[in-house]
PDB file of N, CA and C in Angstrom:
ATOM      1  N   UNK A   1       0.867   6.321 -10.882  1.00  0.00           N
ATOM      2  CA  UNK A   1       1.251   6.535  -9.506  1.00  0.00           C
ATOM      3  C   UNK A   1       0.525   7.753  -8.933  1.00  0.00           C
ATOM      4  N   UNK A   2       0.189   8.664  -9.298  1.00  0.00           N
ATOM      5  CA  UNK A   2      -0.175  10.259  -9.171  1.00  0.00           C
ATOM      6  C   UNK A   2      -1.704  10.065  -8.663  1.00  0.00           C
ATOM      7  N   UNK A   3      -2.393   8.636  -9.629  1.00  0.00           N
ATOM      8  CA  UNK A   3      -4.214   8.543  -9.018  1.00  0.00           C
ATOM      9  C   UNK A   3      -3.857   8.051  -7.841  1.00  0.00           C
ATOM     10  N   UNK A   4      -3.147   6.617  -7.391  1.00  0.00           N
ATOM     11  CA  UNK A   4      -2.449   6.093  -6.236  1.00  0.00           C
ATOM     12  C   UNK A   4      -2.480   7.039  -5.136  1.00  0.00           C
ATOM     13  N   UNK A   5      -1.431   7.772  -5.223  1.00  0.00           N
ATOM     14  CA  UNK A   5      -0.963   9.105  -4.346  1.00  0.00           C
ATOM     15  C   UNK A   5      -2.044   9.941  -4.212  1.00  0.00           C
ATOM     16  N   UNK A   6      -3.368  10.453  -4.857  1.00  0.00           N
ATOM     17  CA  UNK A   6      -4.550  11.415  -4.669  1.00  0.00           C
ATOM     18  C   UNK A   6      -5.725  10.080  -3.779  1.00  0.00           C
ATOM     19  N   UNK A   7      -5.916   8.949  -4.078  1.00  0.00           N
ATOM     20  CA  UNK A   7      -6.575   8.073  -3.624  1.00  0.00           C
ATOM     21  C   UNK A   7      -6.291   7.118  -2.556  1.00  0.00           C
ATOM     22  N   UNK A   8      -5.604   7.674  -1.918  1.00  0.00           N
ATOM     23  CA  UNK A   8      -5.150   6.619  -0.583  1.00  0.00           C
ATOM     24  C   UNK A   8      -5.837   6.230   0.266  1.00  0.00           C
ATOM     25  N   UNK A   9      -6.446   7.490   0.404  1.00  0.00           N
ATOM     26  CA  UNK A   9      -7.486   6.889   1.976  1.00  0.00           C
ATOM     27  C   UNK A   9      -8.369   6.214   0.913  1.00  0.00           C
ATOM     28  N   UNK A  10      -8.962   6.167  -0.214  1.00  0.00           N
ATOM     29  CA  UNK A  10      -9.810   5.184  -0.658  1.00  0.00           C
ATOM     30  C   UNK A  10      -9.670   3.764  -0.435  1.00  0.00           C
ATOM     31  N   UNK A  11      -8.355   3.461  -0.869  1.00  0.00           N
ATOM     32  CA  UNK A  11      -7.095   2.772  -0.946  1.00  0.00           C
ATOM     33  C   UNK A  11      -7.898   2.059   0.567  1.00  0.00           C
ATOM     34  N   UNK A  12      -7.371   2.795   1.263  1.00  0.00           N
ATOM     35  CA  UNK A  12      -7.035   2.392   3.018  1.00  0.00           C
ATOM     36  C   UNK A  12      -8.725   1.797   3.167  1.00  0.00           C
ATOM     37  N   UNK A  13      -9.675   2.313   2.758  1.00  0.00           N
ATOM     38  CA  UNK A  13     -10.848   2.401   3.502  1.00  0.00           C
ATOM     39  C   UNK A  13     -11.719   0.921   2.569  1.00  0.00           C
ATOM     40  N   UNK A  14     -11.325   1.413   1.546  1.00  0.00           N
ATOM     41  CA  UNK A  14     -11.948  -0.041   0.530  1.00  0.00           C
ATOM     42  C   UNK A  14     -11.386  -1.475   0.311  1.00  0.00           C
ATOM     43  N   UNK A  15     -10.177  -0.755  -0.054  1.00  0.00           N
ATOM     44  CA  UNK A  15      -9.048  -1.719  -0.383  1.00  0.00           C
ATOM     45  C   UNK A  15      -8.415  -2.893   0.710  1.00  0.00           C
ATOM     46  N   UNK A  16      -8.352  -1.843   2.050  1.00  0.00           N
ATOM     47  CA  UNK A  16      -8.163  -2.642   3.781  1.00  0.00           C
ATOM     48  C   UNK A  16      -8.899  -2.905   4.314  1.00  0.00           C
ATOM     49  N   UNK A  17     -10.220  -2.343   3.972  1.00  0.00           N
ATOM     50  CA  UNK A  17     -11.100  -2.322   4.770  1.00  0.00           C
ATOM     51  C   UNK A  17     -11.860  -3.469   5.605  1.00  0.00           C
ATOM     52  N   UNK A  18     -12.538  -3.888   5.384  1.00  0.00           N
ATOM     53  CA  UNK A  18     -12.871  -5.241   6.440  1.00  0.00           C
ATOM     54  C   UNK A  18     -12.333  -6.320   6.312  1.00  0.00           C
ATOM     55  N   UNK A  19     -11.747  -6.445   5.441  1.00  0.00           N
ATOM     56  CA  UNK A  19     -10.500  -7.851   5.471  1.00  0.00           C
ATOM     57  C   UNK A  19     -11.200  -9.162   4.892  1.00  0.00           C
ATOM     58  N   UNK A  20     -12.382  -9.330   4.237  1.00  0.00           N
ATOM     59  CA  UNK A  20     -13.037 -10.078   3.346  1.00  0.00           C
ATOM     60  C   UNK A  20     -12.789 -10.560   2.419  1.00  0.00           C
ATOM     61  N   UNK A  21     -11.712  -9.927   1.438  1.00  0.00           N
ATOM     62  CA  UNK A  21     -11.843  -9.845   0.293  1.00  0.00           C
ATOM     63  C   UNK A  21     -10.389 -10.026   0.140  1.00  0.00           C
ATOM     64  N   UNK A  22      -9.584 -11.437  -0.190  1.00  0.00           N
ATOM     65  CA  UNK A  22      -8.026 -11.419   0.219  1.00  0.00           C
ATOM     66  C   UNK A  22      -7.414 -10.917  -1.085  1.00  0.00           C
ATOM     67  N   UNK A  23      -7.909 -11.069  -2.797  1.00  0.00           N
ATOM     68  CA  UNK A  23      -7.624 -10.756  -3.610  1.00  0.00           C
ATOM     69  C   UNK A  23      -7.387  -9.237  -3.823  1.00  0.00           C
ATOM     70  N   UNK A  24      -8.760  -8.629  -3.153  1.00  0.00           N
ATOM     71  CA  UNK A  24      -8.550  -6.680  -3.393  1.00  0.00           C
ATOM     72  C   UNK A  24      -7.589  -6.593  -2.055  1.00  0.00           C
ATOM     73  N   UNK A  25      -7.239  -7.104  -1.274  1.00  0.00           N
ATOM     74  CA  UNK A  25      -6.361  -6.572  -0.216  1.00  0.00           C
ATOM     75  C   UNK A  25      -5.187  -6.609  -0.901  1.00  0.00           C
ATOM     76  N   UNK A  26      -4.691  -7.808  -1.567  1.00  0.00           N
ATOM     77  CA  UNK A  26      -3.508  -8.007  -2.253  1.00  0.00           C
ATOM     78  C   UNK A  26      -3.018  -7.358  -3.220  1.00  0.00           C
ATOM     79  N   UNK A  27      -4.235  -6.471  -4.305  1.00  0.00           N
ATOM     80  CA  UNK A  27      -3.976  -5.887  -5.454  1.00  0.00           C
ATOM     81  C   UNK A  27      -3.803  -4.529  -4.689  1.00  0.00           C
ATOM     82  N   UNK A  28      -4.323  -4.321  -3.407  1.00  0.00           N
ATOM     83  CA  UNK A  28      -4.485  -2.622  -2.552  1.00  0.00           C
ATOM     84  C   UNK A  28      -2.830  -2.646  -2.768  1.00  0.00           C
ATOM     85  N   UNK A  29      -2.290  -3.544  -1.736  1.00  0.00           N
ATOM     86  CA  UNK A  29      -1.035  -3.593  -0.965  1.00  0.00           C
ATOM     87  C   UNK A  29       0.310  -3.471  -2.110  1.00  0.00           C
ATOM     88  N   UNK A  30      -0.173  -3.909  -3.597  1.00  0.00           N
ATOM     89  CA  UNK A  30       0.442  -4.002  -4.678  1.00  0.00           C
ATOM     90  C   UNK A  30       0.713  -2.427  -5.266  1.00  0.00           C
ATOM     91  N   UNK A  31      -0.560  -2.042  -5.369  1.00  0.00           N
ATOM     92  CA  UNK A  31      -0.883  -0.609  -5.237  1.00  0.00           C
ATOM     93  C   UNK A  31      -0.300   0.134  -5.053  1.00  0.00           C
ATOM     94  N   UNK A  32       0.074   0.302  -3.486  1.00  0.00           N
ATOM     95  CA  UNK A  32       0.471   0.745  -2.872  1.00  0.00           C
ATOM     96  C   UNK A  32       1.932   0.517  -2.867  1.00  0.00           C
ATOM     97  N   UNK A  33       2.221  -0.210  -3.254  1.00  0.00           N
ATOM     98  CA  UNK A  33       3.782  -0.186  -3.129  1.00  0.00           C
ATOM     99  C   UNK A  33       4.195   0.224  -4.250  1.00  0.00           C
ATOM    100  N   UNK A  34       3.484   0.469  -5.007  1.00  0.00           N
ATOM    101  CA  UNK A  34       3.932   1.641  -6.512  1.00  0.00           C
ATOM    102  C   UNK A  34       4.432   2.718  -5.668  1.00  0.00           C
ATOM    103  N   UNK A  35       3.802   3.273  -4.680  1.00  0.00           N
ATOM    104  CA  UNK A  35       3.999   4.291  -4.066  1.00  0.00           C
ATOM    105  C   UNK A  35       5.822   4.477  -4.417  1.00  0.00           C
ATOM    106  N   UNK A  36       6.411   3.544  -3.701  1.00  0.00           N
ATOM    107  CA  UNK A  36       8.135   3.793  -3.710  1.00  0.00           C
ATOM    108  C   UNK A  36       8.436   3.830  -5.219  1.00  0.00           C
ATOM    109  N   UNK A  37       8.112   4.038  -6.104  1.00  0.00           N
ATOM    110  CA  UNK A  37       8.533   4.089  -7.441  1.00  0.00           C
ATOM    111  C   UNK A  37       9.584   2.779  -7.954  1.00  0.00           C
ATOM    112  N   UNK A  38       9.893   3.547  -8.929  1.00  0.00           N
ATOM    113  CA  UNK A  38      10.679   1.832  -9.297  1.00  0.00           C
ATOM    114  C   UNK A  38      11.650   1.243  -8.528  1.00  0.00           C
ATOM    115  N   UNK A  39      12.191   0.201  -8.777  1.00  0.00           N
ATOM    116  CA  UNK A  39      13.351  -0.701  -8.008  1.00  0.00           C
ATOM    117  C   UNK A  39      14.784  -0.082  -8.851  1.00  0.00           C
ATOM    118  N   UNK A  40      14.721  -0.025  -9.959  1.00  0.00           N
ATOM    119  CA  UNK A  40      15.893   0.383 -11.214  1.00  0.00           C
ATOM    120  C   UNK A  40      15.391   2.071 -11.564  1.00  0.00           C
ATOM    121  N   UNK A  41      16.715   2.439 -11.005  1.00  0.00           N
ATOM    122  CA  UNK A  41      16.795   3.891 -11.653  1.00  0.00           C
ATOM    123  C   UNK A  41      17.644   3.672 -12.822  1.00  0.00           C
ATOM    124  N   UNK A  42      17.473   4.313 -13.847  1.00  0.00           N
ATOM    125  CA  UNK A  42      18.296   4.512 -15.199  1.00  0.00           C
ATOM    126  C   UNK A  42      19.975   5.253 -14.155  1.00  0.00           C
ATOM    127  N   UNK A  43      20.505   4.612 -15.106  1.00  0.00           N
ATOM    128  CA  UNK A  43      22.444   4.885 -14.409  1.00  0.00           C
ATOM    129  C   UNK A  43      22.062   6.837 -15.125  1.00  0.00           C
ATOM    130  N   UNK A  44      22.627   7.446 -13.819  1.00  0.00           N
ATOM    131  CA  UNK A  44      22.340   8.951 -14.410  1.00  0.00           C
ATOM    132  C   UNK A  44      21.382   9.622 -14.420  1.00  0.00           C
ATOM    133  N   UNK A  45      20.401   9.131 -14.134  1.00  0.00           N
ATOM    134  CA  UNK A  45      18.970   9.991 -14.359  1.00  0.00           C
ATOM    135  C   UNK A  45      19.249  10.953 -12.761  1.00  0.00           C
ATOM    136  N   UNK A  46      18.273  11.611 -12.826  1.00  0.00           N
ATOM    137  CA  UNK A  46      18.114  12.628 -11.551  1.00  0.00           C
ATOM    138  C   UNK A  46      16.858  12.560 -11.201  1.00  0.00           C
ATOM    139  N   UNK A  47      15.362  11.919 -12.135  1.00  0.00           N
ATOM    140  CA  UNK A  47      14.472  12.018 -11.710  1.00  0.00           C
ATOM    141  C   UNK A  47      14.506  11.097 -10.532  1.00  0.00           C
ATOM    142  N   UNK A  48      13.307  11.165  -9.768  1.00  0.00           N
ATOM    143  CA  UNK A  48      12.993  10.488  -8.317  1.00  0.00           C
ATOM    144  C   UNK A  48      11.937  10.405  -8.326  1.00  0.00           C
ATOM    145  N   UNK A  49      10.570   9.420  -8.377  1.00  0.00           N
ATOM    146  CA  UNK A  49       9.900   9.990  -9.025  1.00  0.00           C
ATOM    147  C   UNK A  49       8.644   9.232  -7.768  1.00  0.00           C
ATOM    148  N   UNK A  50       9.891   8.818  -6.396  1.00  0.00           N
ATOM    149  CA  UNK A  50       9.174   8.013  -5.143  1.00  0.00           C
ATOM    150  C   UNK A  50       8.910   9.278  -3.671  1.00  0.00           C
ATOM    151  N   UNK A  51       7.552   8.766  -3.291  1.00  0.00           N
ATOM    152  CA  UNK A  51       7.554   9.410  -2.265  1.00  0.00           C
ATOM    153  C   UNK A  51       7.648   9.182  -1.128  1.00  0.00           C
ATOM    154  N   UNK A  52       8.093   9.621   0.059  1.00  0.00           N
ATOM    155  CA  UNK A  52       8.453   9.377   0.933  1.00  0.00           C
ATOM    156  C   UNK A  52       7.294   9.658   2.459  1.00  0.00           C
ATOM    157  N   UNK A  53       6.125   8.568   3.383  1.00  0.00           N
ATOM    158  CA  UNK A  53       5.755   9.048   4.315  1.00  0.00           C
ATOM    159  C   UNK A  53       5.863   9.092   5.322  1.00  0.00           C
ATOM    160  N   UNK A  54       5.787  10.084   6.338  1.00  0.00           N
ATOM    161  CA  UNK A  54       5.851   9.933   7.740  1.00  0.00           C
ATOM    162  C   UNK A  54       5.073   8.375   8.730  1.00  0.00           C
ATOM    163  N   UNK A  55       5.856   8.083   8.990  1.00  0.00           N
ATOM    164  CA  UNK A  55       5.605   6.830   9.884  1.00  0.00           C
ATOM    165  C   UNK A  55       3.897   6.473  10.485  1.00  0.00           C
ATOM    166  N   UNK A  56       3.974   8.139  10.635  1.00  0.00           N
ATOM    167  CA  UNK A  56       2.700   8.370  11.492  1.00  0.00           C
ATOM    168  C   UNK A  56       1.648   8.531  10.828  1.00  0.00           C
ATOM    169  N   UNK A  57       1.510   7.724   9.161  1.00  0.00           N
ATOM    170  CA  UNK A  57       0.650   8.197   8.139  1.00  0.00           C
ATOM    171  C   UNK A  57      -0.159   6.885   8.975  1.00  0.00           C
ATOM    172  N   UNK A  58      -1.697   7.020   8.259  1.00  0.00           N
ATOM    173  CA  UNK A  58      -2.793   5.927   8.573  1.00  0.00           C
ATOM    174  C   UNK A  58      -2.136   4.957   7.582  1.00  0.00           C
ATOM    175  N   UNK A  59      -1.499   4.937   6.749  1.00  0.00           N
ATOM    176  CA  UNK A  59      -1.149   3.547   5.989  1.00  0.00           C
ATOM    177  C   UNK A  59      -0.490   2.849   6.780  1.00  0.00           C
ATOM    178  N   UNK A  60       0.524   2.998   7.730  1.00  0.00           N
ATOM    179  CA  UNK A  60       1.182   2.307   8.411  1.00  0.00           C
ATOM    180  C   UNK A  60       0.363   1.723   9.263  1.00  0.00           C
ATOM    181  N   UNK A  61      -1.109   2.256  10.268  1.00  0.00           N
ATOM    182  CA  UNK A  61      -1.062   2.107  11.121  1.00  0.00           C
ATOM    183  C   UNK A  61      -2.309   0.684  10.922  1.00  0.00           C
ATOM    184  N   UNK A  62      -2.871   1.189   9.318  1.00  0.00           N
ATOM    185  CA  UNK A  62      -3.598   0.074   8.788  1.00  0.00           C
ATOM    186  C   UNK A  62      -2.870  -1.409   8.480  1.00  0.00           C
ATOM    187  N   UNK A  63      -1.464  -1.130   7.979  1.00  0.00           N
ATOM    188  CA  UNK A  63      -0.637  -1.955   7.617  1.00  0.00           C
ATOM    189  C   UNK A  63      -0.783  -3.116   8.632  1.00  0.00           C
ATOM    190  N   UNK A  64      -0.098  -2.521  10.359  1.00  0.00           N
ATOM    191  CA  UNK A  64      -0.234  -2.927  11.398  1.00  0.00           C
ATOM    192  C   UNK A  64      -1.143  -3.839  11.720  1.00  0.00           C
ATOM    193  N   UNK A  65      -2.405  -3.525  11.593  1.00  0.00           N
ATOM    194  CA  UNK A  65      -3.798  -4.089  11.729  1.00  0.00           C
ATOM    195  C   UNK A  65      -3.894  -5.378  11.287  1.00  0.00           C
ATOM    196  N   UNK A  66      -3.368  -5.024   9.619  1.00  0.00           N
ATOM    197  CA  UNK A  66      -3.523  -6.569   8.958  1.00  0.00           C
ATOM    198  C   UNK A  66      -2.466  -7.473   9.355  1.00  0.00           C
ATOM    199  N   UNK A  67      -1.409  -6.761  10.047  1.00  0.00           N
ATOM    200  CA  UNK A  67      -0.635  -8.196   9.873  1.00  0.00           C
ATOM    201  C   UNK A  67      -0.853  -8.675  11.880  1.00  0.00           C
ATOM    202  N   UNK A  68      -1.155  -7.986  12.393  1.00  0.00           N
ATOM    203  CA  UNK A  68      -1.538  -8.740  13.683  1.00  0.00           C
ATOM    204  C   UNK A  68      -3.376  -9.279  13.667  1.00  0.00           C
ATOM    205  N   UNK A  69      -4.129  -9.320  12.169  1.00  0.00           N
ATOM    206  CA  UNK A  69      -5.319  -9.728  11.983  1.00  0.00           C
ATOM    207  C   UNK A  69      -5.569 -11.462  12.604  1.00  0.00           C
ATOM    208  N   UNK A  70      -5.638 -11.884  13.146  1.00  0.00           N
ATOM    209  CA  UNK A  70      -5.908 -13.109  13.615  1.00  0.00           C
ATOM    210  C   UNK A  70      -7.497 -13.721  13.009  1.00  0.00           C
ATOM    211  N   UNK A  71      -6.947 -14.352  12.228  1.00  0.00           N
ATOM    212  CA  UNK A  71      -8.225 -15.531  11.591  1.00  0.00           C
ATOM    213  C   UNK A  71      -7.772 -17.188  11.327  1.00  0.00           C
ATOM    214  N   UNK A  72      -8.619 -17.668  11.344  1.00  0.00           N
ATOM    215  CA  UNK A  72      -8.906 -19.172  11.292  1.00  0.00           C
ATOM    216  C   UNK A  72      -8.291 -19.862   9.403  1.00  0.00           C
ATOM    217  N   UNK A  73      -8.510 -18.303   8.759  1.00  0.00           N
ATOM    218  CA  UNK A  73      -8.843 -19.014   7.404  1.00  0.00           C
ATOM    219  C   UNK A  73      -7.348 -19.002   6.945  1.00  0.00           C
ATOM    220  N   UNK A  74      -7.202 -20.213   6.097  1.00  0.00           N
ATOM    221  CA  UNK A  74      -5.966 -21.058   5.707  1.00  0.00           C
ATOM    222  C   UNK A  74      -5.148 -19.761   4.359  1.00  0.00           C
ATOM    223  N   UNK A  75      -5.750 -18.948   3.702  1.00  0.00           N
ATOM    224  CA  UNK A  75      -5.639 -17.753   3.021  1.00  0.00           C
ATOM    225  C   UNK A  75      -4.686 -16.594   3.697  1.00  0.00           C
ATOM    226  N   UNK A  76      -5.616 -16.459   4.785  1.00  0.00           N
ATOM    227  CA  UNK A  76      -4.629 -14.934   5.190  1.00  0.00           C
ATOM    228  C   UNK A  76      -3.682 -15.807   5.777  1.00  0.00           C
TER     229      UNK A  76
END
């Protein structure tokens, strides 16, 4: 999670980037949702080990992009 979290805009710029490539978009977006850490916390633990971003990060605003992306192809 920690390379994830140092590599984002890579993330954003390679991974989102021209919208070609539906497999690396899918493994980006997978990626990226490591971000929130796990689904199951251990009963008791205290670690947290998810981070939390402002709305106003470029991931969101890339997010946006792809899902109002308008194409022909039967994939996206």
């Amino acid at each position: 999670m920690e390379i994830i979290q140092e590599k984002i805009d890579l993330l954003l710029k390679i991974g989102l980037g021209p919208l070609t490539d539906l497999l690396l978009a899918k493994y980006t977006c997978i990626a990226l949702q490591r971000l929130g850490g796990n689904k199951a916390r251990v009963k008791g633990s205290l670690s947290n080990d998810s981070i939390r971003l402002p709305m106003s990060h470029p991931i969101f605003h890339r997010l946006k992009q792809m899902i109002e992306f308008q194409t022909s192809s039967q994939e996206w």
